[in-house]
C-alpha atoms as a PDB file:
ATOM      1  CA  UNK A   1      12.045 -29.184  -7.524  1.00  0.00           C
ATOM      2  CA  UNK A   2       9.792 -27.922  -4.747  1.00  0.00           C
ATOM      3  CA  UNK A   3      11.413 -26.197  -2.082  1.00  0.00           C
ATOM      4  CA  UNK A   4      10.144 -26.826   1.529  1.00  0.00           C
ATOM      5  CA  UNK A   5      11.508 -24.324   3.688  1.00  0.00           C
ATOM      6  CA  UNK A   6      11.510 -20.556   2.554  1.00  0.00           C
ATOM      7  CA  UNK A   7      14.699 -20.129   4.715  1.00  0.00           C
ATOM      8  CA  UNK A   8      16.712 -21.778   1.629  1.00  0.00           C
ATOM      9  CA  UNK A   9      15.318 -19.251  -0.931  1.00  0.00           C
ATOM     10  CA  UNK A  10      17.875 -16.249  -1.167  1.00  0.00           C
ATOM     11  CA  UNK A  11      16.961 -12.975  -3.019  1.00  0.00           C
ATOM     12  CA  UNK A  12      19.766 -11.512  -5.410  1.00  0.00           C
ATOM     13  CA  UNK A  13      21.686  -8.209  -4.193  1.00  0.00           C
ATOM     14  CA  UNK A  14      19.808  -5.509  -5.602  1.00  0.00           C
ATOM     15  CA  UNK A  15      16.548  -7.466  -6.061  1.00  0.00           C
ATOM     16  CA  UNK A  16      13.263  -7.115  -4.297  1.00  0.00           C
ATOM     17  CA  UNK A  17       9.562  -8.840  -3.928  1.00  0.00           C
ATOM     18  CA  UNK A  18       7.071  -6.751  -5.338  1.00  0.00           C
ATOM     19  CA  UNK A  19       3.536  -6.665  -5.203  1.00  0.00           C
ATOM     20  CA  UNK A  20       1.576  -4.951  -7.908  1.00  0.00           C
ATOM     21  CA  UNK A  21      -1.594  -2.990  -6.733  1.00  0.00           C
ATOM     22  CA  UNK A  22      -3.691  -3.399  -9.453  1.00  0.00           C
ATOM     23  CA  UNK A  23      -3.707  -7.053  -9.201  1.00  0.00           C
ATOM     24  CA  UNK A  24      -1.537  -8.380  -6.092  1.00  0.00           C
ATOM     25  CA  UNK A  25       1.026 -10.491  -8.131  1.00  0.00           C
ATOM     26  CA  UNK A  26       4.050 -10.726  -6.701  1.00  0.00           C
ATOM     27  CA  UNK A  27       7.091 -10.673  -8.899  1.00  0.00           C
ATOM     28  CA  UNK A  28      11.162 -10.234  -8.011  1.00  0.00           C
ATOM     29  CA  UNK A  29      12.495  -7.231  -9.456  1.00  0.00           C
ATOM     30  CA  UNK A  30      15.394  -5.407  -9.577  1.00  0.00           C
ATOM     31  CA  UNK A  31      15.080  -2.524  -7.020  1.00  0.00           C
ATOM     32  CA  UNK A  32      14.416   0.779  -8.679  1.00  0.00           C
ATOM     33  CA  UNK A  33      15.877   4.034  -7.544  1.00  0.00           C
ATOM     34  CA  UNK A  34      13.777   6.407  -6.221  1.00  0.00           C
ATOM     35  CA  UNK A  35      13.796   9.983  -6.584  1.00  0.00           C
ATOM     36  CA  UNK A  36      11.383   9.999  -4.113  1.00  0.00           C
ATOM     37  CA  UNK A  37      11.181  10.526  -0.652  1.00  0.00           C
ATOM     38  CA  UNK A  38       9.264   8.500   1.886  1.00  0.00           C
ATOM     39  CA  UNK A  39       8.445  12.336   3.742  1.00  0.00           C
ATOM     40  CA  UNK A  40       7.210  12.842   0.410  1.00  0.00           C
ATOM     41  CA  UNK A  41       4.711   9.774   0.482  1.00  0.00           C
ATOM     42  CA  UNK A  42       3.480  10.597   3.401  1.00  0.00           C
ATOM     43  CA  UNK A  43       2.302  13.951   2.680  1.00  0.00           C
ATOM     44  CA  UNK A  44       0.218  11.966  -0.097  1.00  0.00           C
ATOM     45  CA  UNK A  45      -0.855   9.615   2.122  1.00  0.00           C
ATOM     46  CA  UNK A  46      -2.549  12.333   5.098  1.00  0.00           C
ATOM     47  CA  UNK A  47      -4.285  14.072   2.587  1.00  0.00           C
ATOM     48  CA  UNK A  48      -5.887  10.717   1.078  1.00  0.00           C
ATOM     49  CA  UNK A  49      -6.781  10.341   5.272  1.00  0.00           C
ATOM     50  CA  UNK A  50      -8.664  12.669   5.092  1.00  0.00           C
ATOM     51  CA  UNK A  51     -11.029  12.085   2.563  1.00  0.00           C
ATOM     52  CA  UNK A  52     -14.464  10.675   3.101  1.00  0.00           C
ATOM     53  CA  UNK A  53     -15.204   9.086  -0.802  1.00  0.00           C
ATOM     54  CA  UNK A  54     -11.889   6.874  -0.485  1.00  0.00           C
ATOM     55  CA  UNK A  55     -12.315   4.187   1.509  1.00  0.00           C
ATOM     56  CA  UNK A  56      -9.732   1.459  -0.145  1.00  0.00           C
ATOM     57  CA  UNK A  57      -6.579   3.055  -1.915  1.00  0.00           C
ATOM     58  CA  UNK A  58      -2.774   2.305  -2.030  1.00  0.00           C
ATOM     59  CA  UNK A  59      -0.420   5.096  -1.949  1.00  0.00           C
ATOM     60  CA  UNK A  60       2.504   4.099  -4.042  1.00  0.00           C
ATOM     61  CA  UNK A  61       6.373   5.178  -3.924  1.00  0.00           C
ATOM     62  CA  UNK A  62       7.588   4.937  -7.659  1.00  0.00           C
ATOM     63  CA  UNK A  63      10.911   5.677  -9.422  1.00  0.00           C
ATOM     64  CA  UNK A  64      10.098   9.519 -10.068  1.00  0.00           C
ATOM     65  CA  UNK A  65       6.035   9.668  -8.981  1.00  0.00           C
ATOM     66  CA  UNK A  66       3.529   8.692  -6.214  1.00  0.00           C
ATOM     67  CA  UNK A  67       0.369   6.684  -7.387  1.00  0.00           C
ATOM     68  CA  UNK A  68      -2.638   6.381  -6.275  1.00  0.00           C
ATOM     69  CA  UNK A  69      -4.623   3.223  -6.328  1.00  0.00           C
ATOM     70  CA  UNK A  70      -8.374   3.138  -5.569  1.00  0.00           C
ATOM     71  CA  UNK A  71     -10.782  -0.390  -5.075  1.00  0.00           C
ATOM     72  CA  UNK A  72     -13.110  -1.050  -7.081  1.00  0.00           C
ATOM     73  CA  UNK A  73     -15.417  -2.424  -4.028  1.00  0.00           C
ATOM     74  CA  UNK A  74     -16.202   1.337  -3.308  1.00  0.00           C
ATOM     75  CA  UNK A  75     -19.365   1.521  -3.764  1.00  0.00           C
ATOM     76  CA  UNK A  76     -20.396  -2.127  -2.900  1.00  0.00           C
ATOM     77  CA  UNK A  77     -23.527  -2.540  -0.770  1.00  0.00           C
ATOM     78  CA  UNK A  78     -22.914  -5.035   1.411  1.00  0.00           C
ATOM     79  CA  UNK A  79     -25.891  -4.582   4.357  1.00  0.00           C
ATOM     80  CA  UNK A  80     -27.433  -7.901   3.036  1.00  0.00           C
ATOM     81  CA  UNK A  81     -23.933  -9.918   3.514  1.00  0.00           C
ATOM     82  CA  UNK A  82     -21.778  -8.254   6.259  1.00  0.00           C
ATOM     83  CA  UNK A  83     -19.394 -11.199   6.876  1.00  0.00           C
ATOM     84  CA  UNK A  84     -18.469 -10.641   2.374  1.00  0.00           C
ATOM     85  CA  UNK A  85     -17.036  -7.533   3.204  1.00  0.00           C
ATOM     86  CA  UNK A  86     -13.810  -8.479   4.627  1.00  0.00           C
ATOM     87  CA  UNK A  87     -13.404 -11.025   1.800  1.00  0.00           C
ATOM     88  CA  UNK A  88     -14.306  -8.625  -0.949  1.00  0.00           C
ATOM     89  CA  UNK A  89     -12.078  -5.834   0.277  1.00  0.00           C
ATOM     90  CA  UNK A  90      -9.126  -8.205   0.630  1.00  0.00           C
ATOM     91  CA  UNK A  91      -9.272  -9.864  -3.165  1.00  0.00           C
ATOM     92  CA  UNK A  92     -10.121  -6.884  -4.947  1.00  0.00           C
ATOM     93  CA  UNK A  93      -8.438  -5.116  -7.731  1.00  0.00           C
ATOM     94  CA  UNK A  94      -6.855  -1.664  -7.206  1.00  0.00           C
ATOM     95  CA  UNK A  95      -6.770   0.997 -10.393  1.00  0.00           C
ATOM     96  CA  UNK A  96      -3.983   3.355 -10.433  1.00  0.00           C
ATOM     97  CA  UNK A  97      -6.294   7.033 -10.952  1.00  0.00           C
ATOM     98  CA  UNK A  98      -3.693   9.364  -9.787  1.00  0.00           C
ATOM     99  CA  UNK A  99      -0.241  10.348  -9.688  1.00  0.00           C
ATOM    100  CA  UNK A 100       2.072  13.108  -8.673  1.00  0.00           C
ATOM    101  CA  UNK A 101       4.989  12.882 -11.001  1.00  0.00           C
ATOM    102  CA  UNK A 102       8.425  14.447  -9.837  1.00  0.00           C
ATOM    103  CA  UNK A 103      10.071  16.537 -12.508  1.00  0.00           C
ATOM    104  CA  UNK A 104      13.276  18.135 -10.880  1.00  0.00           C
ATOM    105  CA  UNK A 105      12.100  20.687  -8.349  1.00  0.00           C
ATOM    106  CA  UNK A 106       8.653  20.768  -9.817  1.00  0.00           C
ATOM    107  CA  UNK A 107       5.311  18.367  -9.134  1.00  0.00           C
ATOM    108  CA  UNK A 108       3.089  17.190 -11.831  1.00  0.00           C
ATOM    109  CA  UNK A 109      -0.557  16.483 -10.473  1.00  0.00           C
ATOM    110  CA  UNK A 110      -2.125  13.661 -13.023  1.00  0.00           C
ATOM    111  CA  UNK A 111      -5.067  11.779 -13.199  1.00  0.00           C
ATOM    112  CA  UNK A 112      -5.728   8.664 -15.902  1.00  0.00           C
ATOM    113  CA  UNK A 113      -7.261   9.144 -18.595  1.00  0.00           C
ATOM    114  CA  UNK A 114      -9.616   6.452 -20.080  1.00  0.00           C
ATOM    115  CA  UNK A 115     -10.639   8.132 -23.481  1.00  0.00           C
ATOM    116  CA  UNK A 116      -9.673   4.910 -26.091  1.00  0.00           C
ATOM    117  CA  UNK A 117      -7.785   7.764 -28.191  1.00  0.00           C
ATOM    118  CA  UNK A 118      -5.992   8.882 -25.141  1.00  0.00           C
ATOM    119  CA  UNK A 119      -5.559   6.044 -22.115  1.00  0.00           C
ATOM    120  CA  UNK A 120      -2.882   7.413 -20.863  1.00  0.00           C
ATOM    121  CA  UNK A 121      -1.360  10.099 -18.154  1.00  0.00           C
ATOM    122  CA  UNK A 122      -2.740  13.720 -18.197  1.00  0.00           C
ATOM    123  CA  UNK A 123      -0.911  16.607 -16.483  1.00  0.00           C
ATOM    124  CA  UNK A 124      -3.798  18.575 -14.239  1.00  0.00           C
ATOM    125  CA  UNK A 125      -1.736  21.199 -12.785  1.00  0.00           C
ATOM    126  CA  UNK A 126       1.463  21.392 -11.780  1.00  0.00           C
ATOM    127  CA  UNK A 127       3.492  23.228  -8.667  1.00  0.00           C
ATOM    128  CA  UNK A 128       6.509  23.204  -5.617  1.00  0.00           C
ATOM    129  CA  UNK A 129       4.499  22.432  -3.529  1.00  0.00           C
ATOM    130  CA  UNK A 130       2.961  18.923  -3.079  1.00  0.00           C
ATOM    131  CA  UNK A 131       0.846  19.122  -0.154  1.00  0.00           C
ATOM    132  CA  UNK A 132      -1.301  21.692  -2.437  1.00  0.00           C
ATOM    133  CA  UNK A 133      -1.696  19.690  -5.345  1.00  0.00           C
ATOM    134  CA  UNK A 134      -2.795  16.699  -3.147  1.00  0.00           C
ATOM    135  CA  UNK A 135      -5.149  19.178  -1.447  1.00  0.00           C
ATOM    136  CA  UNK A 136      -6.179  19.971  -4.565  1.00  0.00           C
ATOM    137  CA  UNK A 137      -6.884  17.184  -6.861  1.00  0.00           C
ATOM    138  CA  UNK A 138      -7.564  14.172  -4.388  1.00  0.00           C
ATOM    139  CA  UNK A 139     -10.551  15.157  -3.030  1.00  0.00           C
ATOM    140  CA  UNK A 140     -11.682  14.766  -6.714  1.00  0.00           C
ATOM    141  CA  UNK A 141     -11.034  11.340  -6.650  1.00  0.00           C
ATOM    142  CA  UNK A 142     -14.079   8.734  -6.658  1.00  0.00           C
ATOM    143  CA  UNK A 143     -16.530  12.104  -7.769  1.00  0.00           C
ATOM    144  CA  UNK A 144     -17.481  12.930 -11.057  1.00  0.00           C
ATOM    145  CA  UNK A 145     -15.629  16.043 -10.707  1.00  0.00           C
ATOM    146  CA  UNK A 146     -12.587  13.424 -11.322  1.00  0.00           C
ATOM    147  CA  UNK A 147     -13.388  13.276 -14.923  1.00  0.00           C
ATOM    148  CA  UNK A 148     -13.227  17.376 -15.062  1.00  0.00           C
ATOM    149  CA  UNK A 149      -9.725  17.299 -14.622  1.00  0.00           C
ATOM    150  CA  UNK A 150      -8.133  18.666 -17.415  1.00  0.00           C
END
């Protein structure tokens, strides 16, 4: 049965639309709850602002973290084919490199780790204060000093 109007599509109580980052899917999902403020977020969000190697990222609420999400059309030349550049930025993936994980009171700074044996989460410092571990750690992001972090 295909529906023709969305107006006759009703989301469950307690469900959401989501769109993943790393690959813009969109799935219904229950809707999780956060731990984490949207002041929070933002703090996250002005210090990635601020940097000049990050031009596409995604700053993401989660349950109990903030993600970070860089493109992967970063370092892209596109002075031969201006008018691809809109396209490319729009259908490309996103890779989540960064995370500040909320542990009670305290903030986990994190980067990914792609060694096969590890491919996971590593903790890179830790602190109260999130606006210093952003200031820290994100300007690392998209530099080699990224893979450092440890």
């Amino acid at each position: 049965m295909i529906l023709k109007h969305a107006s006759f599509v009703q989301i469950p109580a307690g469900f959401e639309f989501y769109e993943n980052p790393r690959d813009a899917k969109v799935v219904l999902r229950k809707i999780p709850r956060y731990n984490i403020a949207d002041a929070e977020v933002e703090i996250v969000e002005s210090v990635m602002k601020k940097l000049d190697a990050v031009e596409h990222y995604i700053v993401e609420k989660g349950a109990d973290h903030i993600t970070i999400f860089t493109g992967n059309s970063t370092n892209m030349d596109f002075s031969e084919h201006p008018e691809w550049r809109t396209y490319y930025i729009l259908h490309q993936n996103y890779d989540d490199v960064m995370r500040f994980e909320k542990v009670r009171k305290t903030w986990h700074a994190q980067r990914f780790c792609y060694r096969s044996r590890v491919d996971d989460w590593i903790t890179i410092g830790h602190g109260k204060d999130l606006r210093e571990l952003a200031e820290t750690f994100c300007p690392h992001i998209e530099r080699d000093s990224f893979y450092e972090l440890y």
